[in-house]
Protein backbone atom coordinates (compact mmCIF):
# COMPACT_ATOMS: atom_id res chain seq x y z
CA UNK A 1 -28.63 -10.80 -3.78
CA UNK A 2 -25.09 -9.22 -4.73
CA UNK A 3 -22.63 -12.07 -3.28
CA UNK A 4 -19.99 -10.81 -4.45
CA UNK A 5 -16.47 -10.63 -2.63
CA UNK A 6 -14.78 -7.52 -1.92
CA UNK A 7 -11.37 -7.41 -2.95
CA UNK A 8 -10.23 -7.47 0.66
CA UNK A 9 -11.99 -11.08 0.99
CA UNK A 10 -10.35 -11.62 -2.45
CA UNK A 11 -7.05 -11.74 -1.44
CA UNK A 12 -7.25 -13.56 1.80
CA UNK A 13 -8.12 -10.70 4.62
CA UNK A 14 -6.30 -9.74 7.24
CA UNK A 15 -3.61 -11.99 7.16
CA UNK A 16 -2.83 -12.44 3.48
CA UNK A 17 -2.55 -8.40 3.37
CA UNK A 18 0.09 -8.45 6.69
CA UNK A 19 1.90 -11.29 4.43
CA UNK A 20 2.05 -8.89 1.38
CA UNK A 21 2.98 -5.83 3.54
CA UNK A 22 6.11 -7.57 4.68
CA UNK A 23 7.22 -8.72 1.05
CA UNK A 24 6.28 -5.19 0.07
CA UNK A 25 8.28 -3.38 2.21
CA UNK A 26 11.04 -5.81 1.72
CA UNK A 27 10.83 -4.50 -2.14
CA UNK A 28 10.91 -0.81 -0.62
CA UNK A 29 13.49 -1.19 1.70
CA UNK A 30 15.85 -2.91 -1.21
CA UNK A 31 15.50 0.52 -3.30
CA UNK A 32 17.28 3.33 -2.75
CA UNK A 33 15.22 5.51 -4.91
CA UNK A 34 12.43 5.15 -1.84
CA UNK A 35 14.15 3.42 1.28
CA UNK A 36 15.53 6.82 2.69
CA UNK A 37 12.20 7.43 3.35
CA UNK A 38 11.94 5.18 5.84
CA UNK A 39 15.38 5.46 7.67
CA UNK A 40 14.17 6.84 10.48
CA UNK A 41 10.69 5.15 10.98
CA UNK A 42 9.56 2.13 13.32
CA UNK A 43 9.00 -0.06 10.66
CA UNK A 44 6.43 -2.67 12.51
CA UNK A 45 4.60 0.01 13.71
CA UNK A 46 4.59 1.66 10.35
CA UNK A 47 3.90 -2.50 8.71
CA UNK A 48 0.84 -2.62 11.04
CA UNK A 49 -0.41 1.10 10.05
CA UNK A 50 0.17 0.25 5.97
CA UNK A 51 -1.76 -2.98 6.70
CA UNK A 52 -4.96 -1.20 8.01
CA UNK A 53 -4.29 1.16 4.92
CA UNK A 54 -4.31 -1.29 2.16
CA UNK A 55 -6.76 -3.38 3.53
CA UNK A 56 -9.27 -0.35 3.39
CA UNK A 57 -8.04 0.54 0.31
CA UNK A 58 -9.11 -3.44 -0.83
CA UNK A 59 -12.60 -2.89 0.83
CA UNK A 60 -11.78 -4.10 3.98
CA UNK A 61 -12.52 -2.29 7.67
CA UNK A 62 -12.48 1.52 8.04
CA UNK A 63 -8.63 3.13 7.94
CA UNK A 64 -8.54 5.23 11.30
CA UNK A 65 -4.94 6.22 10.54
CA UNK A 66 -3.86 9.64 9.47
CA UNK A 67 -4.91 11.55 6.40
CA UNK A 68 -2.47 10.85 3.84
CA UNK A 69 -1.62 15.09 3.54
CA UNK A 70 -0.43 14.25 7.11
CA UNK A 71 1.19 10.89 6.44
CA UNK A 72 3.53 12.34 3.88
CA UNK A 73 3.89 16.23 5.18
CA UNK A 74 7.21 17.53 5.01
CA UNK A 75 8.44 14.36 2.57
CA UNK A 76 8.09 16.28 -0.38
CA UNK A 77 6.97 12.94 -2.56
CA UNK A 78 7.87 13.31 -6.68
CA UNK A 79 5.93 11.18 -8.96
CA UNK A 80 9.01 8.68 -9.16
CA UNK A 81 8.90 7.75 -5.47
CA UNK A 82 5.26 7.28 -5.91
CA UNK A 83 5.51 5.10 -8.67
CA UNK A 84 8.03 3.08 -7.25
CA UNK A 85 5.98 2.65 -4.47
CA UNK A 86 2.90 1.61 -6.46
CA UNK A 87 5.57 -0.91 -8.49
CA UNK A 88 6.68 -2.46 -5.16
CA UNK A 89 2.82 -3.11 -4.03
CA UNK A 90 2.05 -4.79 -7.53
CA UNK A 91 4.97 -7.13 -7.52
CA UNK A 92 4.12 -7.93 -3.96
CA UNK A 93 0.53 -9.05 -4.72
CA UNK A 94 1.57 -10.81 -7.53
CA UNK A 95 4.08 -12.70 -5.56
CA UNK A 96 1.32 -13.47 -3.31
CA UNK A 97 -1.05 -15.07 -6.74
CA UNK A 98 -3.27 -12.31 -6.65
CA UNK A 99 -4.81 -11.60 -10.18
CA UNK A 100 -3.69 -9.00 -12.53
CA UNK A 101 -7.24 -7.85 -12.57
CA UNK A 102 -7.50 -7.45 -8.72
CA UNK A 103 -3.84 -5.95 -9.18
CA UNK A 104 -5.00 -3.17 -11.66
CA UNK A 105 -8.01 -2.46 -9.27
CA UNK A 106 -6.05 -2.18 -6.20
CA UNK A 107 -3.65 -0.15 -7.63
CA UNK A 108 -5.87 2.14 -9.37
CA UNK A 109 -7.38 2.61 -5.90
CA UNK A 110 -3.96 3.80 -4.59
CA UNK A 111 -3.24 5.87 -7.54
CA UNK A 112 -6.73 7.91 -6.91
CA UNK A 113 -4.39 8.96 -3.45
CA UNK A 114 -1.66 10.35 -5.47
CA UNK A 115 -2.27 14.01 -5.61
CA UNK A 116 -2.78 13.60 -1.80
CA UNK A 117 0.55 11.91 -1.15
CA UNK A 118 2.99 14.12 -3.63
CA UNK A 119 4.86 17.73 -3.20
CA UNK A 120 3.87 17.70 0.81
């Protein structure tokens, strides 16, 4: 019997993952290579929305949100935003104790989304 824990349980569930949204949009919203990005956008409507994103993302219940084409139409992503992005999550779950292993995992997991997220 496989018993083991998906990344999502890993890290706490639900409410771990809201807790490392807020630092990691705390990160993002410090950096002005990214935070213009945001200027204009409800930010605890866009907190609960990158919630139910990562925590698919970590094996948790089914994303219903928008295809990430659609997410990030018209922004016109580069690699450097994405990567700052991606830096921002990692320091974020490692603030919250999460492994480097389950780091590298979760992050690889987001980096599969890159050519979905960049030059829309």
């Amino acid at each position: 019997m496989d018993t083991e824990k998906s990344l999502y349980e890993k890290v706490g569930g639900q409410a771990a993952i809201e807790q490392i949204v807020d630092d990691f949009y705390n990160h993002v919203l410090a950096d002005d290579t990214v935070n213009k990005f945001f200027a204009n956008t409800d930010m605890k409507k866009q907190r609960r929305h990158q919630t139910a994103f990562i925590s698919y993302a970590l094996g948790g219940p089914q994303y219903t949100g928008r295809s990430m084409e659609k997410a990030h139409a018209g922004l016109n992503l580069q690699p450097e935003h994405f990567d700052a992005i991606a830096k921002h999550l990692g320091e974020a779950m490692t603030a919250y104790g999460i492994s480097q292993d389950d780091i590298n995992t979760a992050l690889d997991r987001v980096a599969s989304l890159k050519d979905a997220v960049l030059y829309k």
